[in-house]
N, C-alpha and C. Protein backbone atom coordinates (compact mmCIF):
# COMPACT_ATOMS: atom_id res chain seq x y z
N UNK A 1 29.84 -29.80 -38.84
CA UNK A 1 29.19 -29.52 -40.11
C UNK A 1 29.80 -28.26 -40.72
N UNK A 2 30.25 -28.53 -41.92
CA UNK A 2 31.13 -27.21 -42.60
C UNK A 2 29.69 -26.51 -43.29
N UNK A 3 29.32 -25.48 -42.85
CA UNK A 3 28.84 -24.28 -43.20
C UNK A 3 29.52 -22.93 -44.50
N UNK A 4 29.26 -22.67 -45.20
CA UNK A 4 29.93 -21.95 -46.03
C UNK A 4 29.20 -20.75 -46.35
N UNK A 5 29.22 -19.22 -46.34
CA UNK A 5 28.12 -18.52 -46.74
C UNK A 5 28.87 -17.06 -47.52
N UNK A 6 28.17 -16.89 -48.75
CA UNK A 6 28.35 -16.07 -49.93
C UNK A 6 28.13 -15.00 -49.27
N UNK A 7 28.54 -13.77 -49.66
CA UNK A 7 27.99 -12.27 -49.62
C UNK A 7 28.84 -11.45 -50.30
N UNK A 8 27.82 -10.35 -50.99
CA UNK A 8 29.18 -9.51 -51.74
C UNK A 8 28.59 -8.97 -53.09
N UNK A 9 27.69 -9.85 -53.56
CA UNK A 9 27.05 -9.94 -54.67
C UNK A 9 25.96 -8.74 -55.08
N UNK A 10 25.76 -8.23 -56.49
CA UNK A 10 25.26 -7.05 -56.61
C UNK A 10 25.41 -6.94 -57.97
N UNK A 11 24.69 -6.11 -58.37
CA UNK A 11 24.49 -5.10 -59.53
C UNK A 11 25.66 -4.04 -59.76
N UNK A 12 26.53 -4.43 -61.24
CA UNK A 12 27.63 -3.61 -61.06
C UNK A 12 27.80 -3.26 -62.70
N UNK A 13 28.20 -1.73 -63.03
CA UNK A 13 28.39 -2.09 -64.96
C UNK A 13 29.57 -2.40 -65.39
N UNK A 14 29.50 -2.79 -66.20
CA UNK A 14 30.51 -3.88 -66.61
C UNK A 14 31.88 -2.28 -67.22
N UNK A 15 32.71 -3.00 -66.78
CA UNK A 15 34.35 -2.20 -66.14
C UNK A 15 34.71 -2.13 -64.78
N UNK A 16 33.13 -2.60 -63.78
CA UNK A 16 33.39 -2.13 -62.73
C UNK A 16 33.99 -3.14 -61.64
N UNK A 17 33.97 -3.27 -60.50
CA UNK A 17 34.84 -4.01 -59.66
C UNK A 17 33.61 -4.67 -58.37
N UNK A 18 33.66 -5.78 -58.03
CA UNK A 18 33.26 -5.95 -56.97
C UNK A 18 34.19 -7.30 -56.08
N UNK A 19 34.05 -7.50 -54.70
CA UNK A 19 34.61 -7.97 -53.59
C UNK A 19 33.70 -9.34 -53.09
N UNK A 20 33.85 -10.42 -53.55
CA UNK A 20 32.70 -11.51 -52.68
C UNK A 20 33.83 -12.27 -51.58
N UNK A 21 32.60 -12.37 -50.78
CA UNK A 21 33.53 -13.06 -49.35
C UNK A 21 32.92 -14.11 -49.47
N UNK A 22 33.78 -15.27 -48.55
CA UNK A 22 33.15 -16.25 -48.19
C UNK A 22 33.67 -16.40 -46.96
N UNK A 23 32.18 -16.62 -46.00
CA UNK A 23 32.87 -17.02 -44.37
C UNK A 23 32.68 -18.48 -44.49
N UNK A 24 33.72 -18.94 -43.77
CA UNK A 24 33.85 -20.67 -43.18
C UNK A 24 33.59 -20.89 -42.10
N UNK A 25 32.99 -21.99 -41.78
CA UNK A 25 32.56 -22.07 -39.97
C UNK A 25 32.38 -23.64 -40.21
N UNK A 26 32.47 -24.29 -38.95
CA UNK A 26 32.18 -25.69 -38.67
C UNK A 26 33.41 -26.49 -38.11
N UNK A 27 34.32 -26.07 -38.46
CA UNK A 27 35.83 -27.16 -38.32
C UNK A 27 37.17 -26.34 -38.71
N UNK A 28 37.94 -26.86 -38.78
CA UNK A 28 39.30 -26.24 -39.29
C UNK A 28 39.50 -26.84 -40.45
N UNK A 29 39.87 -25.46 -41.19
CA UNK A 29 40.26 -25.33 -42.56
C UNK A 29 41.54 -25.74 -43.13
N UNK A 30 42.67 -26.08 -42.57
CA UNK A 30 43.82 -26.18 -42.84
C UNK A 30 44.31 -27.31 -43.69
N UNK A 31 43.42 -28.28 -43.63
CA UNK A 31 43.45 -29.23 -44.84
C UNK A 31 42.65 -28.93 -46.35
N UNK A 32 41.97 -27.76 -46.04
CA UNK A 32 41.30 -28.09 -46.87
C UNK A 32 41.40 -26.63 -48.32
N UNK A 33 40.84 -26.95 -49.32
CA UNK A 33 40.89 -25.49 -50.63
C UNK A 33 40.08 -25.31 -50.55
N UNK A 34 39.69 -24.25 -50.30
CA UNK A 34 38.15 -23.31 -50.65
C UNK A 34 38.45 -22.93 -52.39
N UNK A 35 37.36 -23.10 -52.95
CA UNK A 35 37.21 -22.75 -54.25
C UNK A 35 35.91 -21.69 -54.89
N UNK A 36 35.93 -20.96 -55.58
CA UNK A 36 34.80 -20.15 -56.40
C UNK A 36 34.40 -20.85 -57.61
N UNK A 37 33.03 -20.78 -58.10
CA UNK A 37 32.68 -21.18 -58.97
C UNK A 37 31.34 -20.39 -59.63
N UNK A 38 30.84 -20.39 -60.31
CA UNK A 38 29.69 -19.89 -61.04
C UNK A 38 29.06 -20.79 -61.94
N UNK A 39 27.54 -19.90 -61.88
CA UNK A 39 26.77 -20.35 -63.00
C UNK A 39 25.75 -19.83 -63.31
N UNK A 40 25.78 -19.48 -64.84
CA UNK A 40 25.16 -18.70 -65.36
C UNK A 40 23.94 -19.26 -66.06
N UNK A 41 22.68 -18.47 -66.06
CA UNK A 41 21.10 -19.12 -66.52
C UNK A 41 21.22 -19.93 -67.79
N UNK A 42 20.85 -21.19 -67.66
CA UNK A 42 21.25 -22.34 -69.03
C UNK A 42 22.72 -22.96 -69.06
N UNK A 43 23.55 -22.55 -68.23
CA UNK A 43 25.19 -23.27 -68.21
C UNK A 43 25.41 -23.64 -67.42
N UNK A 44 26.44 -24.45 -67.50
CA UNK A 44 26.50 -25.80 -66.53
C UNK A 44 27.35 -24.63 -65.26
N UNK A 45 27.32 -25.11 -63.94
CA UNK A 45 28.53 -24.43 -63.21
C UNK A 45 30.28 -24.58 -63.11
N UNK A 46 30.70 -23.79 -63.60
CA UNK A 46 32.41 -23.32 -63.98
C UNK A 46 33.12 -22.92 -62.83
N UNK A 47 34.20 -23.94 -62.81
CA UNK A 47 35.06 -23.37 -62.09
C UNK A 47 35.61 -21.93 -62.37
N UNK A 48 35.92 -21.24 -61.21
CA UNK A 48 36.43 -19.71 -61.33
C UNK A 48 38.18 -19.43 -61.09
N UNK A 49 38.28 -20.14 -59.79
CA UNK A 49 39.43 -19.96 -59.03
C UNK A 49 39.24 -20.72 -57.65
N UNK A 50 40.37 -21.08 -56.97
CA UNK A 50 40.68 -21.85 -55.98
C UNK A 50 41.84 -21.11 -55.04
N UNK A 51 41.70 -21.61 -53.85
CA UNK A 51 43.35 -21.36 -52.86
C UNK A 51 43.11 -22.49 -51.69
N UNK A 52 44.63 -22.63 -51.81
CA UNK A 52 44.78 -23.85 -50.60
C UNK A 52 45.08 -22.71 -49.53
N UNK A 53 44.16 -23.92 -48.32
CA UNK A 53 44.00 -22.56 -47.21
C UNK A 53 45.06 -22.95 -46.35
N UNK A 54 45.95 -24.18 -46.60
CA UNK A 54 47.02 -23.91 -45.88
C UNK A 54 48.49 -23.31 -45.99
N UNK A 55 47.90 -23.17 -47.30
CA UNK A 55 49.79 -22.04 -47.66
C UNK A 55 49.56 -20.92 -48.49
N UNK A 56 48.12 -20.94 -49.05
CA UNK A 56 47.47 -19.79 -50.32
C UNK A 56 47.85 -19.99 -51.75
N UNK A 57 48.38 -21.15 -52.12
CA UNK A 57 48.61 -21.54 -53.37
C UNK A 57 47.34 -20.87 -54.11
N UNK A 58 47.15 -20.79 -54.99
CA UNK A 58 45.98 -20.66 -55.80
C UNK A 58 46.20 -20.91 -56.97
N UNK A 59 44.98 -20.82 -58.03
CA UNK A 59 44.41 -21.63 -59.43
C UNK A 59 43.45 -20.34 -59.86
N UNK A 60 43.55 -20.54 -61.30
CA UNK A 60 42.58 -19.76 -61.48
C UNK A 60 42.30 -19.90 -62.97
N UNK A 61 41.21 -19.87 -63.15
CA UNK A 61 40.19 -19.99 -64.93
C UNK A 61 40.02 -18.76 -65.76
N UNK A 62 40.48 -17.34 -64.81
CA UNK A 62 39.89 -16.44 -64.95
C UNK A 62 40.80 -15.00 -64.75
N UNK A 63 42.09 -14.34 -65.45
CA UNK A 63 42.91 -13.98 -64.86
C UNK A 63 42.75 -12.31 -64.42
N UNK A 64 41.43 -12.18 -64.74
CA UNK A 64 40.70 -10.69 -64.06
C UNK A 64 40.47 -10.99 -62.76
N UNK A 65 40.68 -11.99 -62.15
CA UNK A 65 39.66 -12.31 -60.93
C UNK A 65 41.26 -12.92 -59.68
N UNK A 66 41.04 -12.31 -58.44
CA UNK A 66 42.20 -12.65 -57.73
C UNK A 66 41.45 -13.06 -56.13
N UNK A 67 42.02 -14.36 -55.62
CA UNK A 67 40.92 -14.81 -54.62
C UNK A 67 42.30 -15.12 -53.52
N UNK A 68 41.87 -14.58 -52.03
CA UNK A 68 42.31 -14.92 -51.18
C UNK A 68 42.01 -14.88 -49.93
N UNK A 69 42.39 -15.52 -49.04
CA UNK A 69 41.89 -15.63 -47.84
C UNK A 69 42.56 -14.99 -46.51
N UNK A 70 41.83 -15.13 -45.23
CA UNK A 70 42.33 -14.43 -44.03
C UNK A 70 41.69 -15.30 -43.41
N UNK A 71 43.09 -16.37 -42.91
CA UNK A 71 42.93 -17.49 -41.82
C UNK A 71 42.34 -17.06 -40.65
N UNK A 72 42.63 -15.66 -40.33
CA UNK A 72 42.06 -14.77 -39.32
C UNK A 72 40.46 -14.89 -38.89
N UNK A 73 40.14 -14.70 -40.04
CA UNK A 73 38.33 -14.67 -40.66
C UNK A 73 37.57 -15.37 -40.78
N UNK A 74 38.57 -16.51 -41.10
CA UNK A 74 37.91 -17.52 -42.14
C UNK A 74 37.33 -17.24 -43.07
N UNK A 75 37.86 -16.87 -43.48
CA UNK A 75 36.93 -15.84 -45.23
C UNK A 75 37.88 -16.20 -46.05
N UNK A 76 37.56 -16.14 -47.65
CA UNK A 76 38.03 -16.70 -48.69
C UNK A 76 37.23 -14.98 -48.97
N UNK A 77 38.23 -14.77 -50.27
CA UNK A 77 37.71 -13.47 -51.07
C UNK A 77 38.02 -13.81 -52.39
N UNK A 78 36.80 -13.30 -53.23
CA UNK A 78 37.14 -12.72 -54.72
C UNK A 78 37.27 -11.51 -55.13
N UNK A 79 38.62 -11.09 -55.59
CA UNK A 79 37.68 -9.63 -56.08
C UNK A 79 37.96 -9.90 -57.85
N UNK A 80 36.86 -9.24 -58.23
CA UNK A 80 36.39 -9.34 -59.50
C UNK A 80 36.98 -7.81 -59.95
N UNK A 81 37.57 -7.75 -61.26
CA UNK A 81 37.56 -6.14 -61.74
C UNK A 81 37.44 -6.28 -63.38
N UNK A 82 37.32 -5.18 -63.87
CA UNK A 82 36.77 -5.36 -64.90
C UNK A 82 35.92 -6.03 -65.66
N UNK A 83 34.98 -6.18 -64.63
CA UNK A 83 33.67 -7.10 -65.29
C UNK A 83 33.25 -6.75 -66.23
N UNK A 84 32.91 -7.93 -66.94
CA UNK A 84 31.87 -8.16 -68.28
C UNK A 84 30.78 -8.43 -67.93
N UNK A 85 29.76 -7.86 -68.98
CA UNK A 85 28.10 -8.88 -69.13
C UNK A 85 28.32 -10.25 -68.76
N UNK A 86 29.74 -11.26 -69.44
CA UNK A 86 29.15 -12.25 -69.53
C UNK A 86 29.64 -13.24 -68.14
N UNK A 87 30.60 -11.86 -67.15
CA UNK A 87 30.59 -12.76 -65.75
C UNK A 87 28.95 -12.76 -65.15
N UNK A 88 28.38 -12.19 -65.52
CA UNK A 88 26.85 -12.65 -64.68
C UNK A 88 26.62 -13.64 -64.70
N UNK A 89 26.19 -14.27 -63.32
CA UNK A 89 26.37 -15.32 -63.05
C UNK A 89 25.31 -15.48 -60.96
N UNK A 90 25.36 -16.78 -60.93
CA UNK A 90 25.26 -16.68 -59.47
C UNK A 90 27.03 -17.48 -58.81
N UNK A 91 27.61 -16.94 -57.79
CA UNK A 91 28.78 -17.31 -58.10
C UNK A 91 28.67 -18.49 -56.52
N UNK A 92 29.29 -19.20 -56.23
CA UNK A 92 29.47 -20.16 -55.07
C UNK A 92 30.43 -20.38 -54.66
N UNK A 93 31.05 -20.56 -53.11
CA UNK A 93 31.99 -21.30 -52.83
C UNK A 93 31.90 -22.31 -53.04
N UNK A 94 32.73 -23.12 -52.40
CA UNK A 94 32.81 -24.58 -52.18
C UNK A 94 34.20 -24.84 -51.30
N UNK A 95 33.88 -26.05 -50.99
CA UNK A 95 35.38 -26.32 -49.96
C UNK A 95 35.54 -27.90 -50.49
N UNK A 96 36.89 -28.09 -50.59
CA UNK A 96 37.33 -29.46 -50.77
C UNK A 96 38.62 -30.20 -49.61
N UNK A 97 38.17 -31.21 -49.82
CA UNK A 97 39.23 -31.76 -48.39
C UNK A 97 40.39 -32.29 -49.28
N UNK A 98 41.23 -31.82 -49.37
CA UNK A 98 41.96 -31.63 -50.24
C UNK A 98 43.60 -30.68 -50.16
N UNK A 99 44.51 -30.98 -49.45
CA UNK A 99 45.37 -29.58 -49.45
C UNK A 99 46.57 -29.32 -50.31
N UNK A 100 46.47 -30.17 -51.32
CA UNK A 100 47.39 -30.27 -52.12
C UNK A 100 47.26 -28.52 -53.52
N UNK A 101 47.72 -29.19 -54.60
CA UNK A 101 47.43 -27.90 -55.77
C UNK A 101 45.84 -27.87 -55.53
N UNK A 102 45.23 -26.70 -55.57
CA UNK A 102 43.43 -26.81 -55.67
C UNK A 102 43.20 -26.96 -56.89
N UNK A 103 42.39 -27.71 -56.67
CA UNK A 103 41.55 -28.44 -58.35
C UNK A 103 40.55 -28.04 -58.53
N UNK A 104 40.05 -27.86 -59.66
CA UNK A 104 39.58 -27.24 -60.41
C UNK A 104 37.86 -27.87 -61.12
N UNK A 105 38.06 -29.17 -60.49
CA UNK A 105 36.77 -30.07 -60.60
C UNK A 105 35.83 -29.78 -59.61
N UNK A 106 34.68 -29.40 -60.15
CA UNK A 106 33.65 -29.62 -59.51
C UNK A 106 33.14 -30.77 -58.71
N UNK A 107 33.43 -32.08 -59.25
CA UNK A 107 32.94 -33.03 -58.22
C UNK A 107 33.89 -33.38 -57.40
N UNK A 108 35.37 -32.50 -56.97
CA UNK A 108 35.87 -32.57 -55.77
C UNK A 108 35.49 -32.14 -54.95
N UNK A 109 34.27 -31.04 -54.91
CA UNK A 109 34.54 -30.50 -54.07
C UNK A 109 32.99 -30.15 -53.08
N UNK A 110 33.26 -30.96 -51.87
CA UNK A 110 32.34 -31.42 -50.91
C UNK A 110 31.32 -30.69 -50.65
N UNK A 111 31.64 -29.50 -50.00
CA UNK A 111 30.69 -28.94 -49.29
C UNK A 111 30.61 -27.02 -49.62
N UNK A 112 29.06 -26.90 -50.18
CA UNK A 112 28.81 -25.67 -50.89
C UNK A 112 27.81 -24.83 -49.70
N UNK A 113 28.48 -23.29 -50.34
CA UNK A 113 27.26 -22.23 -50.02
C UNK A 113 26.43 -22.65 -50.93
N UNK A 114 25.33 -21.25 -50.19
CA UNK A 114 23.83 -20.90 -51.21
C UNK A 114 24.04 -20.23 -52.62
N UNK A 115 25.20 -18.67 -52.57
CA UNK A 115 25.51 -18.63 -53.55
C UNK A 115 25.49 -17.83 -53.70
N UNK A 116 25.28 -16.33 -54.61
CA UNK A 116 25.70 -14.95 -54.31
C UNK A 116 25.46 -14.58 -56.09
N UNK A 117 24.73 -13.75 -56.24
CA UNK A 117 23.85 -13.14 -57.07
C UNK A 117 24.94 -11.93 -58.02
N UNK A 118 25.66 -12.06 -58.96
CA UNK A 118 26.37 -11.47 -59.64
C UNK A 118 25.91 -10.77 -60.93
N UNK A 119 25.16 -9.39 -61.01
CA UNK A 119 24.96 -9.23 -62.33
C UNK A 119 25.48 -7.80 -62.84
N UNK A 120 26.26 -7.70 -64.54
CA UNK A 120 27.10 -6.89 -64.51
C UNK A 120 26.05 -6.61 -66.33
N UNK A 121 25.93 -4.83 -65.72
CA UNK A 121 25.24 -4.47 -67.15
C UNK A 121 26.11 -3.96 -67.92
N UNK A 122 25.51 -3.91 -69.09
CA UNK A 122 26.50 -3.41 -70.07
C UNK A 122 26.03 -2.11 -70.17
């Protein structure tokens, strides 16, 4: 059972920087892209950014935002900088079985965290 879990998330003012992890547990990752996503109160959830966890390719929606991983860890990272008001959001992994370019669709992608609480004041 692939397990996925957010942390990182916080209260930050907007210019400022924060770090979300994601740990992986259940199986081996090597086929598969871990991806970030969000969603904000009334909007649908948006892709953010992606990386294939077997070579670190990555994708991204968002070019303030740089996501990578440590096969070591099993962790996937975002770090966010220069946040805006309007990244507030709750943000999510996700993992897709998948190891090709990471995509960017939401209904690829299988198996989600709970999710991680992002809010940036102005």
């Amino acid at each position: 059972q692939v397990q996925l879990v957010e942390s990182g998330g916080g209260l930050v003012q907007a210019g400022g920087s924060l770090r979300l992890s994601c740990a992986a547990s259940g199986r081996t990752f090597a086929s598969y892209a871990i991806g970030w996503f969000r969603q904000a109160p009334g909007k649908e959830r948006e892709f953010v950014a992606a990386v294939s966890w077997n070579d670190g390719t990555t994708r991204y929606a968002e070019g303030r935002f740089t996501i990578s991983r440590d096969t070591a860890k099993n962790t996937v990272y975002l770090h966010m900088n220069s946040l805006k008001p309007e990244d507030t959001a709750v943000y999510y992994c996700a993992a897709d079985r998948y190891n090709g370019c990471p995509r960017n669709n939401i209904n690829e992608y299988d198996y989600w965290g709970q999710g991680t609480q992002v809010t940036v004041s102005s």
